[in-house]
Protein backbone atom coordinates (compact mmCIF):
# COMPACT_ATOMS: atom_id res chain seq x y z
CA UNK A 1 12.01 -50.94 79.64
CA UNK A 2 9.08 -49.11 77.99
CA UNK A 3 8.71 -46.83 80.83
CA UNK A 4 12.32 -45.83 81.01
CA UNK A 5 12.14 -45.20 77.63
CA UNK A 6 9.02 -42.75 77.86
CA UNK A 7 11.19 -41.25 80.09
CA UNK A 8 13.98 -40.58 78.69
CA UNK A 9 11.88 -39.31 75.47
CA UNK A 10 9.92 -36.92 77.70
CA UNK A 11 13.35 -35.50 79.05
CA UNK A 12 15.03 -35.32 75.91
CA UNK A 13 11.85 -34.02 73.67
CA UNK A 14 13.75 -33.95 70.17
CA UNK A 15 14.92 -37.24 68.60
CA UNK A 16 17.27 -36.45 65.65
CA UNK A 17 16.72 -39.02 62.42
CA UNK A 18 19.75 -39.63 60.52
CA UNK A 19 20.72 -41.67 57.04
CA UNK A 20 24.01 -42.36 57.24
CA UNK A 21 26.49 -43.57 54.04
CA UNK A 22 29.04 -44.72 55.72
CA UNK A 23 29.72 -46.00 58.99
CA UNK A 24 32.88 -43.73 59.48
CA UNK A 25 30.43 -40.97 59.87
CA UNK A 26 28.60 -42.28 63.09
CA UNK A 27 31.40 -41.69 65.41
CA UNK A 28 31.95 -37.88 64.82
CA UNK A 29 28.32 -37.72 64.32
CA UNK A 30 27.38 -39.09 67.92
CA UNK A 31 29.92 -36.56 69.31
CA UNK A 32 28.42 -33.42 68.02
CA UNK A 33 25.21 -34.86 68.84
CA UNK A 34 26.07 -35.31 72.20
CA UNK A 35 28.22 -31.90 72.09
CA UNK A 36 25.45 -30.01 71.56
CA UNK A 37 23.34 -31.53 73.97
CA UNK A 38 20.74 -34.30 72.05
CA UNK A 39 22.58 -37.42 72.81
CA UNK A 40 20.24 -39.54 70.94
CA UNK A 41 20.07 -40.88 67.32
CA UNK A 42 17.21 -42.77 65.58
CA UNK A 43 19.62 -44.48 62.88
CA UNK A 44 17.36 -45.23 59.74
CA UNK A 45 17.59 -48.57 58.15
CA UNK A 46 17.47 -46.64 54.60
CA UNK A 47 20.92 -47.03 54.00
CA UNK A 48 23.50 -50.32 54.04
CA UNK A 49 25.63 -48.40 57.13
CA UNK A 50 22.73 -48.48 59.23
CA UNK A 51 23.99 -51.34 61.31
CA UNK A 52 27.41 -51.03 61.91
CA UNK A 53 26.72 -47.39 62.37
CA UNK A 54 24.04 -48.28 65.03
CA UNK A 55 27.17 -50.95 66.85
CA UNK A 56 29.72 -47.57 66.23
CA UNK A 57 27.86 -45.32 68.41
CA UNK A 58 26.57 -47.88 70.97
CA UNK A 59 30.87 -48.43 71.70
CA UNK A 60 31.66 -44.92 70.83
CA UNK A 61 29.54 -42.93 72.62
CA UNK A 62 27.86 -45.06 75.65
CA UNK A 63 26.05 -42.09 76.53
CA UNK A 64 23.64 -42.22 74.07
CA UNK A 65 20.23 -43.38 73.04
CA UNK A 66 20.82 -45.01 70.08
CA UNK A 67 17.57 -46.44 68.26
CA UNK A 68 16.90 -47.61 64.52
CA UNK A 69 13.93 -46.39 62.30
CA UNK A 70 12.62 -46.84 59.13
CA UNK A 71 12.60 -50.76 60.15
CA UNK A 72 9.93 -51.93 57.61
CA UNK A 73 10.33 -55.65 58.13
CA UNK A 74 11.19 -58.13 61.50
CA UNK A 75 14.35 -59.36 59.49
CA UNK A 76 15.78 -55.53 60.13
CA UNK A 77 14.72 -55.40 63.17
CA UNK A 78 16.60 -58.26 64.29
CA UNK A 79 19.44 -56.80 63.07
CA UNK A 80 18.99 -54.14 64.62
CA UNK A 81 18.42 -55.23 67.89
CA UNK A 82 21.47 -57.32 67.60
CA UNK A 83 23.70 -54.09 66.53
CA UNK A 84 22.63 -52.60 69.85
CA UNK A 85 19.84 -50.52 69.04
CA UNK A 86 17.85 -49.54 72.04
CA UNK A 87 14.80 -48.74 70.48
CA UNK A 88 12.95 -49.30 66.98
CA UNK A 89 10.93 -46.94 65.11
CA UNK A 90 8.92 -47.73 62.05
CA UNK A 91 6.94 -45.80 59.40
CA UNK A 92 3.74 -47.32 59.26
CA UNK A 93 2.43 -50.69 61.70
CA UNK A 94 4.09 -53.82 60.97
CA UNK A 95 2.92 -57.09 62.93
CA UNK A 96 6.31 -58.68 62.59
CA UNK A 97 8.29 -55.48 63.94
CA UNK A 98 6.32 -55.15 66.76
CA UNK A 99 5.82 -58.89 67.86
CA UNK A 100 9.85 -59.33 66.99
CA UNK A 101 10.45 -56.14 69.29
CA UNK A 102 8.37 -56.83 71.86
CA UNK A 103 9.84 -61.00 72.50
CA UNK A 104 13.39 -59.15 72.66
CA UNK A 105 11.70 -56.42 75.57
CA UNK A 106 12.79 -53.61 73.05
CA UNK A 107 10.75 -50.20 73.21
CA UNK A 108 8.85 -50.25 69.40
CA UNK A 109 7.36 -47.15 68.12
CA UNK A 110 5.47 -47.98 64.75
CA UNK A 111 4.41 -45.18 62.55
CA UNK A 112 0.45 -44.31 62.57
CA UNK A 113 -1.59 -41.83 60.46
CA UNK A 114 -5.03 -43.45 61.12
CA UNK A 115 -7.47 -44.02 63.64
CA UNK A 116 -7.71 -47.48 62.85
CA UNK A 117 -3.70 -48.02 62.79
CA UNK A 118 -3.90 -46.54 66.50
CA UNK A 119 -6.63 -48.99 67.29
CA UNK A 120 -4.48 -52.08 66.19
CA UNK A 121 -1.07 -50.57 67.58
CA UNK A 122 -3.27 -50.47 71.10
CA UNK A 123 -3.49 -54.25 70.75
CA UNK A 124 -0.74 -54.50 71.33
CA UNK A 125 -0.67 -52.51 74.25
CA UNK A 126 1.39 -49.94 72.65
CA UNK A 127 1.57 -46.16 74.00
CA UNK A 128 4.05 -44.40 72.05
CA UNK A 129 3.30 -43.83 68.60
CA UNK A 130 4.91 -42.08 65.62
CA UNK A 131 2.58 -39.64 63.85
CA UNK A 132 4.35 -39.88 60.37
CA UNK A 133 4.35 -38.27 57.84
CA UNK A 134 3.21 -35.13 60.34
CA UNK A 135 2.87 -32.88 57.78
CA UNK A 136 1.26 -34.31 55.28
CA UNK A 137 -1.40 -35.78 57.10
CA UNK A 138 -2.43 -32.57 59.16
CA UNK A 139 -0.13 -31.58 61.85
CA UNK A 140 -0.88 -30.31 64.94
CA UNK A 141 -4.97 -30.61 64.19
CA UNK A 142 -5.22 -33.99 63.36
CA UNK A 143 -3.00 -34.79 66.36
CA UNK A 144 -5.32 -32.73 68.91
CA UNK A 145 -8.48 -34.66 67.35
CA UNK A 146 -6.17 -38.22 67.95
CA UNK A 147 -5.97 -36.66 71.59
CA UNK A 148 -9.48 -36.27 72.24
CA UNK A 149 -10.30 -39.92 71.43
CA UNK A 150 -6.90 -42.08 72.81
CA UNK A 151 -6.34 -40.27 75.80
CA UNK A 152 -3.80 -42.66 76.82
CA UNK A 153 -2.07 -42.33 73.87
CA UNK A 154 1.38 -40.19 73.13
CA UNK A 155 2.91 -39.50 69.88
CA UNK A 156 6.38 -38.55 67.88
CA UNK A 157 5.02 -36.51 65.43
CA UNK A 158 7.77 -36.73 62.53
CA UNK A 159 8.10 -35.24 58.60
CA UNK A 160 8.05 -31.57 58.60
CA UNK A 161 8.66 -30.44 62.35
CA UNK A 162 11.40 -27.89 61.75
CA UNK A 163 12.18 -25.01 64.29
CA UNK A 164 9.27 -22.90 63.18
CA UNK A 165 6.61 -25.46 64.03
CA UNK A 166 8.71 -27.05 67.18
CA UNK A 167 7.46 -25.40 70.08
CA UNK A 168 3.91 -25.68 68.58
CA UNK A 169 4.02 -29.31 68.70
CA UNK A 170 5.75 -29.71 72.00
CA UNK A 171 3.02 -27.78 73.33
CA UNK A 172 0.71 -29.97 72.86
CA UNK A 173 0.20 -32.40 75.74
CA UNK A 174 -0.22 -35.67 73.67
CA UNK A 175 3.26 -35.09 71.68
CA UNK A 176 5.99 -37.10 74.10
CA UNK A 177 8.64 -35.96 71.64
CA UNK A 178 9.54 -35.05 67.95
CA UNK A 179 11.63 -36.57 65.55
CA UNK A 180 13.79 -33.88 63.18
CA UNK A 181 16.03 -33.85 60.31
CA UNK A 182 17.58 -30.21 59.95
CA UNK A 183 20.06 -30.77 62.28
CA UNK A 184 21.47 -34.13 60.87
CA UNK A 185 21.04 -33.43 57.03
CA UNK A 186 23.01 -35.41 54.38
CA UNK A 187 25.17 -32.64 52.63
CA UNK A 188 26.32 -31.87 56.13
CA UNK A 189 27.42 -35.26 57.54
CA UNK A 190 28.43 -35.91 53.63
CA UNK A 191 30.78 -32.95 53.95
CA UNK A 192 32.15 -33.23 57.35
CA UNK A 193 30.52 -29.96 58.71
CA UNK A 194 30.44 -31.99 62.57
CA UNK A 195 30.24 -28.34 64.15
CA UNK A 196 27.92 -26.68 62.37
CA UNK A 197 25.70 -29.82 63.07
CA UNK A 198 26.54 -29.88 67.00
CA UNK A 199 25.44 -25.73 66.59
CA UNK A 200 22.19 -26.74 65.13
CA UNK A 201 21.81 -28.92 67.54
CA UNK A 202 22.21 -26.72 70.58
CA UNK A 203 20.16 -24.45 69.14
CA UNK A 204 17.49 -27.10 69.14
CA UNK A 205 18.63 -28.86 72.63
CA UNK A 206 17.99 -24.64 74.03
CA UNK A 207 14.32 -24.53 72.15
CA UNK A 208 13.31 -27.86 73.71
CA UNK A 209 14.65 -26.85 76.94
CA UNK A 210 13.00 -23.59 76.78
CA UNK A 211 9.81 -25.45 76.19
CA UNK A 212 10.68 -27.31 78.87
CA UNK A 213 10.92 -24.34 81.29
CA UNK A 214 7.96 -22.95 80.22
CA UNK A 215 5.39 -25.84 81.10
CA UNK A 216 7.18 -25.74 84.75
């Protein structure tokens, strides 16, 4: 399971993150995702849709790779897991998540900024890791200095990756895939704009496949 999801990831190389109100937004949303060519969705856990938005898209759109994030606690994560969601992403390490995710043979990708949060997600034998909040805690250089001391180690950098910075971090060989918000943001799924957010995403589905092209 953990390998086919690394795989997947690697193909994919852009993992939209999206709050969602209401649960009558996930089916339209899943569509344009999946129009413009990202048919994936990490569904955060910050909102009371999360759920039944995760169980929407798993029926509506079979397609997809539907995940939950910001899963702070095992009690989500059950729910979760029992909405459907494929994999779970959290921001920072929690023992219950990941012990919870693992008995269930669900891919877990907890959030790290820290050598020694790397260290304890490796005791668990974990791989993947989400480098969060990217931005804040130094990018692209304190993910190349991560690199040169967990060589086994890839990482979803996430919080500030926008299409300026992008390609920068998909360059990097220790960066398995990013996780974005400018395609998926509030006003527009608030407002109904479905096409303008399956444009955005092609736009970003053509810059990671340009990457893509590039390292071949």
């Amino acid at each position: 399971m953990a390998e086919e999801f690394a795989k997947k990831l690697e193909a994919l190389r852009l993992v939209p993150v999206v709050a969602l109100d209401t649960a009558e937004h996930a089916r339209p949303l899943g569509e344009a995702l999946c129009g413009g060519g990202l048919p994936v969705a990490e569904i955060t856990f910050r909102t009371a849709a999360a759920e039944e938005s995760i169980r929407i898209l798993r029926k509506s759109c079979p397609q997809m790779l539907v995940g939950a994030g910001t899963v702070i606690n095992a009690e989500q994560a059950k729910r979760a897991v029992d909405a459907g969601a494929q994999f779970i992403v959290s921001p920072g390490l929690s023992r219950g998540v990941v012990e919870y995710a693992q008995s269930r043979g669900i891919p877990v990708t907890p959030g790290v900024c820290t050598p020694t949060e790397i260290m304890a997600a490796l005791e668990y034998s974990l791989k993947i890791l989400k480098f969060f909040p990217a931005k804040q805690y130094g990018g692209l250089k304190t993910l190349e200095a991560f690199a040169s001391v967990f060589p086994g180690v890839r990482f979803m950098p996430t919080g500030g990756v926008s299409p300026e910075n992008l390609l920068e971090y998909l360059a990097c060989p220790a960066v398995i895939a990013c996780g974005g918000t400018w395609m998926v943001k509030g006003a527009l799924i608030r407002e109904g704009r479905f096409g303008e957010i399956e444009r955005l995403t092609a736009e970003a589905a053509a810059l990671c496949a340009n990457r893509k092209g590039a390292a071949l």
